[in-house]
C-alpha atoms as a PDB file:
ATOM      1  CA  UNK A   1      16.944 -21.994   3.639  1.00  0.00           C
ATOM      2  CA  UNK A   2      14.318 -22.946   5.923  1.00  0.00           C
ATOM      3  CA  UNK A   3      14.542 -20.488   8.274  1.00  0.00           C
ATOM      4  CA  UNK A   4      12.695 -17.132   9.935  1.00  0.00           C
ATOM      5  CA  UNK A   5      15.253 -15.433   9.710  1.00  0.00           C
ATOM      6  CA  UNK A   6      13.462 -12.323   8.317  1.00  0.00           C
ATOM      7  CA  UNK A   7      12.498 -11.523  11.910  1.00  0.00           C
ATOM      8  CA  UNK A   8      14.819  -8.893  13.558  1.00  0.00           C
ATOM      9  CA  UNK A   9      14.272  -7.087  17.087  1.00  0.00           C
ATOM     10  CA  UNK A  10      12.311  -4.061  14.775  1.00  0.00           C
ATOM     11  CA  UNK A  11       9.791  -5.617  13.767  1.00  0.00           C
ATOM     12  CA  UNK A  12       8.288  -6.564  17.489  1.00  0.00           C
ATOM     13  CA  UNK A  13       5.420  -4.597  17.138  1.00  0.00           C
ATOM     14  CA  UNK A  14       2.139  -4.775  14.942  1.00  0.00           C
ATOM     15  CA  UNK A  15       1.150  -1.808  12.472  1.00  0.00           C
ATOM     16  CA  UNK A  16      -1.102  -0.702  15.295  1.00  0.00           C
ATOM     17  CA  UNK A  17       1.588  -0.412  17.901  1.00  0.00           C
ATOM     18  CA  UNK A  18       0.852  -3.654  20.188  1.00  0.00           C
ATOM     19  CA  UNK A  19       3.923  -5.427  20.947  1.00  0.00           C
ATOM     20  CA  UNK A  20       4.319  -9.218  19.907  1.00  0.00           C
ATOM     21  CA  UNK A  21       5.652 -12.179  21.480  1.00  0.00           C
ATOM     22  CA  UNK A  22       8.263 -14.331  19.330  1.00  0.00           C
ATOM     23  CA  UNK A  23       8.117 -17.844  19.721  1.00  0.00           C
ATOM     24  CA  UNK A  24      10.999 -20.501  17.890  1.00  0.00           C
ATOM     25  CA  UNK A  25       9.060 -23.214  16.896  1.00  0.00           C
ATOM     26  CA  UNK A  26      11.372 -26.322  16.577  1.00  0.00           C
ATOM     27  CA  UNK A  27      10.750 -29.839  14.735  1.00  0.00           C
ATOM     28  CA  UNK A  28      11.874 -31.751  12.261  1.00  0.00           C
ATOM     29  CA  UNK A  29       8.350 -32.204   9.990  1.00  0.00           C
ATOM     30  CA  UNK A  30       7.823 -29.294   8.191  1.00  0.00           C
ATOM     31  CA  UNK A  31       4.277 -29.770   7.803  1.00  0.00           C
ATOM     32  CA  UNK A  32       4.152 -29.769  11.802  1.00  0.00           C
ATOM     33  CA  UNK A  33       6.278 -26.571  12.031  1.00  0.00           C
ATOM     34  CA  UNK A  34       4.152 -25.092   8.946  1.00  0.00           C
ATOM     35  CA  UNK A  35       0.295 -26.032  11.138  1.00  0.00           C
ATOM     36  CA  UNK A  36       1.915 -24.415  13.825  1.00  0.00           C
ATOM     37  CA  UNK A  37       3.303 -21.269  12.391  1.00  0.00           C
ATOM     38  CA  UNK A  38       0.274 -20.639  10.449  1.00  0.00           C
ATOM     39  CA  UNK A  39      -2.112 -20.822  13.705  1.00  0.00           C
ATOM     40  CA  UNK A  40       0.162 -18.865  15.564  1.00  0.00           C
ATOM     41  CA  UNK A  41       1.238 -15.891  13.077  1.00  0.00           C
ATOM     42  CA  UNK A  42      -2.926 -15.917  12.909  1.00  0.00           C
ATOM     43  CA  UNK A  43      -3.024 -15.112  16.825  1.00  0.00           C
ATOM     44  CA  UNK A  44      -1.011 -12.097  16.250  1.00  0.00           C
ATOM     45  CA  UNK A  45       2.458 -14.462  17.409  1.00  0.00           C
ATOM     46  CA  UNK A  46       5.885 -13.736  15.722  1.00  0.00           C
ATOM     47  CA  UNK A  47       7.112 -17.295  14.545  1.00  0.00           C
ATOM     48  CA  UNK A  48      11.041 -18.135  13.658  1.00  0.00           C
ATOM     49  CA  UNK A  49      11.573 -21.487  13.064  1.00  0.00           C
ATOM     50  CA  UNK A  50      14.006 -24.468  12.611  1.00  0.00           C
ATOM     51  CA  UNK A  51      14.018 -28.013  11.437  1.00  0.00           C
ATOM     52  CA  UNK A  52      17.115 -29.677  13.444  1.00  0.00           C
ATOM     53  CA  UNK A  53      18.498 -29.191  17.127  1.00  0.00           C
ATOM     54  CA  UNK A  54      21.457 -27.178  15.822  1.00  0.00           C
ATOM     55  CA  UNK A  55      19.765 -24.592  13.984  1.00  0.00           C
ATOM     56  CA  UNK A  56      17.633 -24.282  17.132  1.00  0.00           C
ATOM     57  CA  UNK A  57      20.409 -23.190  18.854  1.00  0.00           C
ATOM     58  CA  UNK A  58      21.871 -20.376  16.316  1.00  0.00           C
ATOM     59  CA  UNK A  59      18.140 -19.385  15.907  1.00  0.00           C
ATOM     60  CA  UNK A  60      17.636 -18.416  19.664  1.00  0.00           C
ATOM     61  CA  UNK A  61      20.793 -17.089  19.898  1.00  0.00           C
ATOM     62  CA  UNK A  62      20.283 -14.776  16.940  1.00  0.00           C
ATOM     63  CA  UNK A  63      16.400 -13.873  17.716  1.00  0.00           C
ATOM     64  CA  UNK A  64      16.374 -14.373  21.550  1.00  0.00           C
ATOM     65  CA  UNK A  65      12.452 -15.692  21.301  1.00  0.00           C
ATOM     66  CA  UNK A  66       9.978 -14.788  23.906  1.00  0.00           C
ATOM     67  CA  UNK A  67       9.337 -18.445  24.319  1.00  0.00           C
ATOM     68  CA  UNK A  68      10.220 -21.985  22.459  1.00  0.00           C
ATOM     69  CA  UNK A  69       8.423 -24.556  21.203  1.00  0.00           C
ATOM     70  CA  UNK A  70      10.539 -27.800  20.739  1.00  0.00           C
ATOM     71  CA  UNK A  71      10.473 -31.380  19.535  1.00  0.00           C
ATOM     72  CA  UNK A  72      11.898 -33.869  21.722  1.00  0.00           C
ATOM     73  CA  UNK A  73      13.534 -36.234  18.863  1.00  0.00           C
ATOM     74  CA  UNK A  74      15.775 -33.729  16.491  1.00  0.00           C
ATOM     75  CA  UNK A  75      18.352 -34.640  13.918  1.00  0.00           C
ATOM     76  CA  UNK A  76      21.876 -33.044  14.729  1.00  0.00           C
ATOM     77  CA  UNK A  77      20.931 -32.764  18.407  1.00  0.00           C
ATOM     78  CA  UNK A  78      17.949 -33.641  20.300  1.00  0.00           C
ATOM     79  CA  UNK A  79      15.592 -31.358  22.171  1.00  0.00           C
ATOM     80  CA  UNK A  80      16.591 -32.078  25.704  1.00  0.00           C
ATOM     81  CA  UNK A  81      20.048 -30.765  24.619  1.00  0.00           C
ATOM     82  CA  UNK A  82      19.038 -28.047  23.096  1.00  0.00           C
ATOM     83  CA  UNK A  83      16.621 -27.175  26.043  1.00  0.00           C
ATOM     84  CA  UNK A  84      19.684 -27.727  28.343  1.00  0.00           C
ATOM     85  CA  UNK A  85      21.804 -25.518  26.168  1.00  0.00           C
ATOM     86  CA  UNK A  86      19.199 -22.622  26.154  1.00  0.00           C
ATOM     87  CA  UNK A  87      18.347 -22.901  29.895  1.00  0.00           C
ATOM     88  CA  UNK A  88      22.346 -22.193  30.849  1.00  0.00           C
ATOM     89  CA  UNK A  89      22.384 -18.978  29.249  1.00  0.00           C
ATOM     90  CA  UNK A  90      18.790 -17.923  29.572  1.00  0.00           C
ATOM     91  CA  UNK A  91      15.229 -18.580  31.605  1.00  0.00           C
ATOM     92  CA  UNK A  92      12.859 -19.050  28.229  1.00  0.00           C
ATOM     93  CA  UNK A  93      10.239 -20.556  28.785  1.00  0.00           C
ATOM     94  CA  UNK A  94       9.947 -24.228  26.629  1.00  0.00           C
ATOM     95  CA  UNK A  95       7.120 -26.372  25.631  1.00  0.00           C
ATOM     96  CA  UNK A  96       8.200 -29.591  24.918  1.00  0.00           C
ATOM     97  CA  UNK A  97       6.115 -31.461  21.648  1.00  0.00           C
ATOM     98  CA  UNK A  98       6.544 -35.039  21.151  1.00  0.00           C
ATOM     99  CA  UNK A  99       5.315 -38.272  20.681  1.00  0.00           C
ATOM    100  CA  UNK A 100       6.486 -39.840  23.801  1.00  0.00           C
ATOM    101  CA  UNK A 101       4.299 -40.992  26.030  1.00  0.00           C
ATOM    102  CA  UNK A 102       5.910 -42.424  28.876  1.00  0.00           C
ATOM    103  CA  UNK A 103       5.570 -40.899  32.486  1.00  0.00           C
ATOM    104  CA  UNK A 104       9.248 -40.760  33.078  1.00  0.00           C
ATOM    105  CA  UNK A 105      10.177 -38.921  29.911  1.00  0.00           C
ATOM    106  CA  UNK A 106       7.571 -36.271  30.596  1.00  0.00           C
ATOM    107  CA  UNK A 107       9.099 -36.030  33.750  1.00  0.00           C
ATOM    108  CA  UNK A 108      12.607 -36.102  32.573  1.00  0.00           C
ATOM    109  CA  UNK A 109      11.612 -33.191  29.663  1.00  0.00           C
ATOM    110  CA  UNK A 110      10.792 -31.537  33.104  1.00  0.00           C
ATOM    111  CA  UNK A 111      13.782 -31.884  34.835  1.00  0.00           C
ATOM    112  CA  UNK A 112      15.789 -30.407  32.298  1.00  0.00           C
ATOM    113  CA  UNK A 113      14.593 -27.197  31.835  1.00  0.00           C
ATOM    114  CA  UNK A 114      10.669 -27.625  29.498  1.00  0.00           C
ATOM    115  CA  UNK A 115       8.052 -25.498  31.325  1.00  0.00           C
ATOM    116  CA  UNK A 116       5.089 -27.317  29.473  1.00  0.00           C
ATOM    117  CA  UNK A 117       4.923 -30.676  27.998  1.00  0.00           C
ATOM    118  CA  UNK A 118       2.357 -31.101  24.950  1.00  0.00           C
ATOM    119  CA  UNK A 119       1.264 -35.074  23.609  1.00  0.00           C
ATOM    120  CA  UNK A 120       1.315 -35.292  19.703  1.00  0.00           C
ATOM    121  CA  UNK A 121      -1.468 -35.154  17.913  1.00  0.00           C
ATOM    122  CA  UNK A 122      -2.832 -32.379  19.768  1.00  0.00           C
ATOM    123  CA  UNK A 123      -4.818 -29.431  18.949  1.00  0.00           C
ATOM    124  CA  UNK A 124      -3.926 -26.055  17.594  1.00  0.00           C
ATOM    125  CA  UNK A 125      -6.587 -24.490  20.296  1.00  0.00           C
ATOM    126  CA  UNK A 126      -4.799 -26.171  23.162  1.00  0.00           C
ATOM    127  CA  UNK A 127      -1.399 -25.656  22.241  1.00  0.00           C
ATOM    128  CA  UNK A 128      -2.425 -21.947  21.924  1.00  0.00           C
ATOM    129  CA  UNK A 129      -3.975 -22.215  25.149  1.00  0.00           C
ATOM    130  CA  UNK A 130      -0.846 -23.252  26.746  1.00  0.00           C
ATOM    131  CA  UNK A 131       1.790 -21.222  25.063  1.00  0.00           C
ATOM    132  CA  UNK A 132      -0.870 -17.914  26.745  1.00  0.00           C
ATOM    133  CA  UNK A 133      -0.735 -19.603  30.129  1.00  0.00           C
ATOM    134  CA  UNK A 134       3.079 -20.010  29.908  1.00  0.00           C
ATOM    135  CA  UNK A 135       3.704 -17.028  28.651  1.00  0.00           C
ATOM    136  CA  UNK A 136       1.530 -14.877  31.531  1.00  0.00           C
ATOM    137  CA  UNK A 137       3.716 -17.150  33.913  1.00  0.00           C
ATOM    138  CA  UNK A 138       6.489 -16.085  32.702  1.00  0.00           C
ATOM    139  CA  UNK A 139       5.641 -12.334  32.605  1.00  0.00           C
ATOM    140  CA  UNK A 140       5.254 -12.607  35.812  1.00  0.00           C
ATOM    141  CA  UNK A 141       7.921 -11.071  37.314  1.00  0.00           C
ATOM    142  CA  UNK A 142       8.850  -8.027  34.293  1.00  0.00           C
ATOM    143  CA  UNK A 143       5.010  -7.122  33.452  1.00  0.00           C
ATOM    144  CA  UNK A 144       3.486  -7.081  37.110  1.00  0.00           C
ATOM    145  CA  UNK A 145       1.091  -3.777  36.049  1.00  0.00           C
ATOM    146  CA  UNK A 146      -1.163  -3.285  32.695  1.00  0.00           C
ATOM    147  CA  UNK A 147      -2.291   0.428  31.853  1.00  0.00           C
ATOM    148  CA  UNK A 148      -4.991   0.672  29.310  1.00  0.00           C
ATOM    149  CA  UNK A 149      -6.876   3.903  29.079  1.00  0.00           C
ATOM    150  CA  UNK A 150      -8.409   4.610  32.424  1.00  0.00           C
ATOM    151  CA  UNK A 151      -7.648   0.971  33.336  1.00  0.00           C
ATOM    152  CA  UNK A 152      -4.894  -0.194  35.592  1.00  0.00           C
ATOM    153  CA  UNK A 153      -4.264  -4.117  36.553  1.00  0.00           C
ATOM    154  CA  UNK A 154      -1.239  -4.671  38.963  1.00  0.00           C
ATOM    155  CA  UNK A 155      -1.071  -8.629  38.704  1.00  0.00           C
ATOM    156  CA  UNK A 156       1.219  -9.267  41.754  1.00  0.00           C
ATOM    157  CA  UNK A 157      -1.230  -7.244  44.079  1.00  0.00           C
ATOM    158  CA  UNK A 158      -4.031  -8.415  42.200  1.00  0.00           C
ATOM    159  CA  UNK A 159      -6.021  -4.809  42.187  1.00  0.00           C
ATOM    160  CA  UNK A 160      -7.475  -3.293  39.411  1.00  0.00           C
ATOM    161  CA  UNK A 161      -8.979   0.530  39.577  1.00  0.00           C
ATOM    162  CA  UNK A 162     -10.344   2.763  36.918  1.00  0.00           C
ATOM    163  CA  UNK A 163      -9.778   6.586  37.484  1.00  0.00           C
ATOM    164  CA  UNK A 164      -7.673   5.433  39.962  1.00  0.00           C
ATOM    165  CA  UNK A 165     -10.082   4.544  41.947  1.00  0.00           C
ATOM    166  CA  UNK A 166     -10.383   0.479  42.940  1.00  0.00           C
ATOM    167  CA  UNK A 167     -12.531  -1.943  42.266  1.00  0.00           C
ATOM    168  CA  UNK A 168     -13.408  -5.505  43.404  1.00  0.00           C
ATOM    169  CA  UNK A 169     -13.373  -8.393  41.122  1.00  0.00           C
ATOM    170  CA  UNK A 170     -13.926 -11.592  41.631  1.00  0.00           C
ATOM    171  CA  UNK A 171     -10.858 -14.094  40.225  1.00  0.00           C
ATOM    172  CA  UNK A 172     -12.495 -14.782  36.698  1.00  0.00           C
ATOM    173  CA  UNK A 173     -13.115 -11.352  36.387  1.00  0.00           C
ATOM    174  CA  UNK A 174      -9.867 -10.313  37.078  1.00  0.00           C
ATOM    175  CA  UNK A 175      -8.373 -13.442  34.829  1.00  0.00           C
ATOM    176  CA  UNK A 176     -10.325 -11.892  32.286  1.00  0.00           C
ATOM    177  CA  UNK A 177      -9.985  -8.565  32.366  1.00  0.00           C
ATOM    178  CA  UNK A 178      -6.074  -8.993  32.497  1.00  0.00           C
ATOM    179  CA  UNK A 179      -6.099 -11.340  29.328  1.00  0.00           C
ATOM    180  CA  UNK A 180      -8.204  -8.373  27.591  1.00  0.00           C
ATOM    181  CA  UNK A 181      -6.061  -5.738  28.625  1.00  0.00           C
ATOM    182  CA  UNK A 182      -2.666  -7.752  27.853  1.00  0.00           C
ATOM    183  CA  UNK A 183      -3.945  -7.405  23.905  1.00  0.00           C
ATOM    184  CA  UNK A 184      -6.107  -4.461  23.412  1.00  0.00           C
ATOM    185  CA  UNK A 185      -7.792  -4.300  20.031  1.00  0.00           C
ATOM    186  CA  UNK A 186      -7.561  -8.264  19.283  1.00  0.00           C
ATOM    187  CA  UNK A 187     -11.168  -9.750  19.224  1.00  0.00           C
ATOM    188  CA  UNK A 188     -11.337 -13.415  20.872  1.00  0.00           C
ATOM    189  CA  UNK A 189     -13.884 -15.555  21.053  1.00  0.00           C
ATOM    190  CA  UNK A 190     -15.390 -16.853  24.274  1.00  0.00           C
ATOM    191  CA  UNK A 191     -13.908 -20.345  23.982  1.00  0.00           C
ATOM    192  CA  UNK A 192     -10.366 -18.546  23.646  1.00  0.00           C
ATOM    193  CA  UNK A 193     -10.730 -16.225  26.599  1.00  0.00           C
ATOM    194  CA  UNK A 194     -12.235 -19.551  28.341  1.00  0.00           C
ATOM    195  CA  UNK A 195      -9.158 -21.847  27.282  1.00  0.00           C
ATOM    196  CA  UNK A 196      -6.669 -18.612  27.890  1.00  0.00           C
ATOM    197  CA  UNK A 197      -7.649 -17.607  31.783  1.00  0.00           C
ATOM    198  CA  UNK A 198      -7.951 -21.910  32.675  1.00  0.00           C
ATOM    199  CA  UNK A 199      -5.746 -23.257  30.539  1.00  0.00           C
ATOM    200  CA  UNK A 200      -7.602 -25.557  29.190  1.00  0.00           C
ATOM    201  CA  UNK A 201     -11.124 -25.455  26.553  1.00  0.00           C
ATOM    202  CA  UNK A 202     -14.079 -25.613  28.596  1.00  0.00           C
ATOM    203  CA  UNK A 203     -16.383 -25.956  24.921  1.00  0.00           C
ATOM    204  CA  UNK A 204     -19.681 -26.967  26.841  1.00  0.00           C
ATOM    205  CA  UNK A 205     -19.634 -23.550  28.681  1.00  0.00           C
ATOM    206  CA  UNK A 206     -18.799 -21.044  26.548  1.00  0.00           C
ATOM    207  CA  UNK A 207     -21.680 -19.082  27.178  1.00  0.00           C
ATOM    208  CA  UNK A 208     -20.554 -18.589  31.238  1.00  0.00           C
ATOM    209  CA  UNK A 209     -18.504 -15.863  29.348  1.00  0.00           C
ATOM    210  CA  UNK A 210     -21.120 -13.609  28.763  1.00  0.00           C
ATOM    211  CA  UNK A 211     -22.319 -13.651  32.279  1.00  0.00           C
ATOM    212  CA  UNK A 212     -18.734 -13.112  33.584  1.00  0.00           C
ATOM    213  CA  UNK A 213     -18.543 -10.275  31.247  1.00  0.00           C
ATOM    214  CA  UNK A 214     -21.787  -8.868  32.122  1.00  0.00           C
ATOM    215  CA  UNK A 215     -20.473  -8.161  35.666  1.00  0.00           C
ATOM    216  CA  UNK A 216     -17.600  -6.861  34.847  1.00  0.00           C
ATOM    217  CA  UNK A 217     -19.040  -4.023  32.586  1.00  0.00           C
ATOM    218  CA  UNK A 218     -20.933  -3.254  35.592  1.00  0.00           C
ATOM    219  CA  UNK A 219     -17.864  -2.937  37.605  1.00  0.00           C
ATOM    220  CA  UNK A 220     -16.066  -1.000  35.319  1.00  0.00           C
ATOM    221  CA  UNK A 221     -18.581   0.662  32.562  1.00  0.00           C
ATOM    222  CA  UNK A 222     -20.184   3.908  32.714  1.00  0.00           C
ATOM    223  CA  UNK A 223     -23.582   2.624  31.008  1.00  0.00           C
ATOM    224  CA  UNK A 224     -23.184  -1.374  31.385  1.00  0.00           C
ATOM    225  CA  UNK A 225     -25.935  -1.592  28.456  1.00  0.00           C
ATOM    226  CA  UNK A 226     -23.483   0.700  25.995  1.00  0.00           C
ATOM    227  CA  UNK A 227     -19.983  -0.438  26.948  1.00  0.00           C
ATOM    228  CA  UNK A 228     -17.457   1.321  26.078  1.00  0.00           C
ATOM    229  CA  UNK A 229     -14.168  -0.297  27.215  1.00  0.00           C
ATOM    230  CA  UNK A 230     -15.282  -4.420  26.749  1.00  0.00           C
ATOM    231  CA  UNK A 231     -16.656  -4.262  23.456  1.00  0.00           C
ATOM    232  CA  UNK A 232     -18.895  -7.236  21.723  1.00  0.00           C
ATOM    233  CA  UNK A 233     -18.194  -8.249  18.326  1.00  0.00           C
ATOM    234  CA  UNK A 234     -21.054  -9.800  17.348  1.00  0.00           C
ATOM    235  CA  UNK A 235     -21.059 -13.698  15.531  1.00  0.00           C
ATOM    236  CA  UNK A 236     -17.515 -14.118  17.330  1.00  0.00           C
ATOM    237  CA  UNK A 237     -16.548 -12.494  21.312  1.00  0.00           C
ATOM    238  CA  UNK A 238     -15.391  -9.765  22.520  1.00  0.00           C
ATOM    239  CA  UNK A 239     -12.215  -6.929  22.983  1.00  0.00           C
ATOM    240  CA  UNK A 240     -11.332  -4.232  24.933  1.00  0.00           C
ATOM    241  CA  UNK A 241     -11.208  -1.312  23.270  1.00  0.00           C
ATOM    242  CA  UNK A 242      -7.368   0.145  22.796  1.00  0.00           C
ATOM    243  CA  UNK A 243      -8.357   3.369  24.949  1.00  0.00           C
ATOM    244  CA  UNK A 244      -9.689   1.929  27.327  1.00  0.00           C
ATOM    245  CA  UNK A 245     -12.443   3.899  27.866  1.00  0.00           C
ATOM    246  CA  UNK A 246     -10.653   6.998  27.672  1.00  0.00           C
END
């Protein structure tokens, strides 16, 4: 059966304690739902899947996904019913995948109930990028404040202090620094903190990461030239460490 269905509500954390996002990754070509699942479960993601619009349904139903990633043309029932389905009964964010082109069905995918809207072909690093950006959207409104170690990052106030005490940071700072703190531990590299706090992958300035980095240690670092909380991991980007300078 060609199913997740291994996943249950336990198993929403890592081995190190970081909880996961699950994302229900719908369409009907397995080797699209297989490229998918693989990048994903990579990035630390939870993946359930399905191959037709009615096992879509059962499968959000039973696993209640953090977000959805669906094919417009499904057999049994297409994707705009089963994003109309899921948006009665629950606010999930959905990223529409498909081949169609047109203005007015991208606008139509809109209308009933997608949040995002992604071209096939397209690339695993920008479908990444976007299910991060919709994600942070949609966290929003439960996860307005991140604590790591001495850190603290109220995202609807948009204030960040360590020791309690505030600091200023410019917008790509704070982008940054929230991204980092939302995943302590992971190591990204600077294209994927680039393509994470815009949205999009910026490849010809990868390197303005270091120098937005470089002023935030010396915002937020005891000795900016031995960091202790931003961490680099040298031949690939950089983490925050899980105490967060504690």
């Amino acid at each position: 059966m060609r199913t997740g269905g291994r996943f249950t509500a336990c198993s929403r954390y890592t081995e190190r304690g970081i909880m996961t996002k699950r994302i229900l990754v719908v369409d009907d070509e397995p080797w699209v739902v297989q490229s998918v699942r693989s990048y994903l479960e990579a990035s630390h993601f939870e993946i359930v899947v399905a191959y037709d619009g009615r096992e879509a349904i059962a499968q959000f139903e039973t696993h209640q996904p953090d977000l959805i990633i669906l094919d417009w043309m499904l057999p049994k029932l297409d994707g705009i019913s089963v994003a109309q389905h899921v948006r009665a009964k629950a606010n999930v964010p959905i990223i529409m995948l498909t081949a169609r082109v047109d203005e007015d069905d991208r606008i139509e995918g809109l209308e009933k109930g997608a949040d995002d809207y992604i071209i096939k072909p397209f690339s695993a690093r920008e479908l990444e990028a976007r299910v991060r950006a919709v994600l942070r959207r949609a966290d929003g409104g439960s996860r307005q404040t991140l604590e790591v170690g001495v850190l603290r990052l109220n995202q609807q106030q948009h204030q960040v202090s360590i020791h309690g005490d505030p600091i200023d940071l410019t917008a790509m700072e704070f982008d940054l620094l929230g991204f980092l703190m939302s995943q302590p531990g992971r190591v990204f590299t600077r294209l994927e903190l680039l393509e994470a706090v815009r949205g999009e992958a910026y490849s010809g300035f990868e390197r303005s990461v270091d120098s937005h980095i470089k002023r935030l240690r010396q915002k937020i670092e005891k000795d900016p030239h031995n960091p202790t909380i931003i961490r680099t991991v040298f031949g690939i980007g950089y983490k925050l460490d899980r105490e967060g300078g504690a």
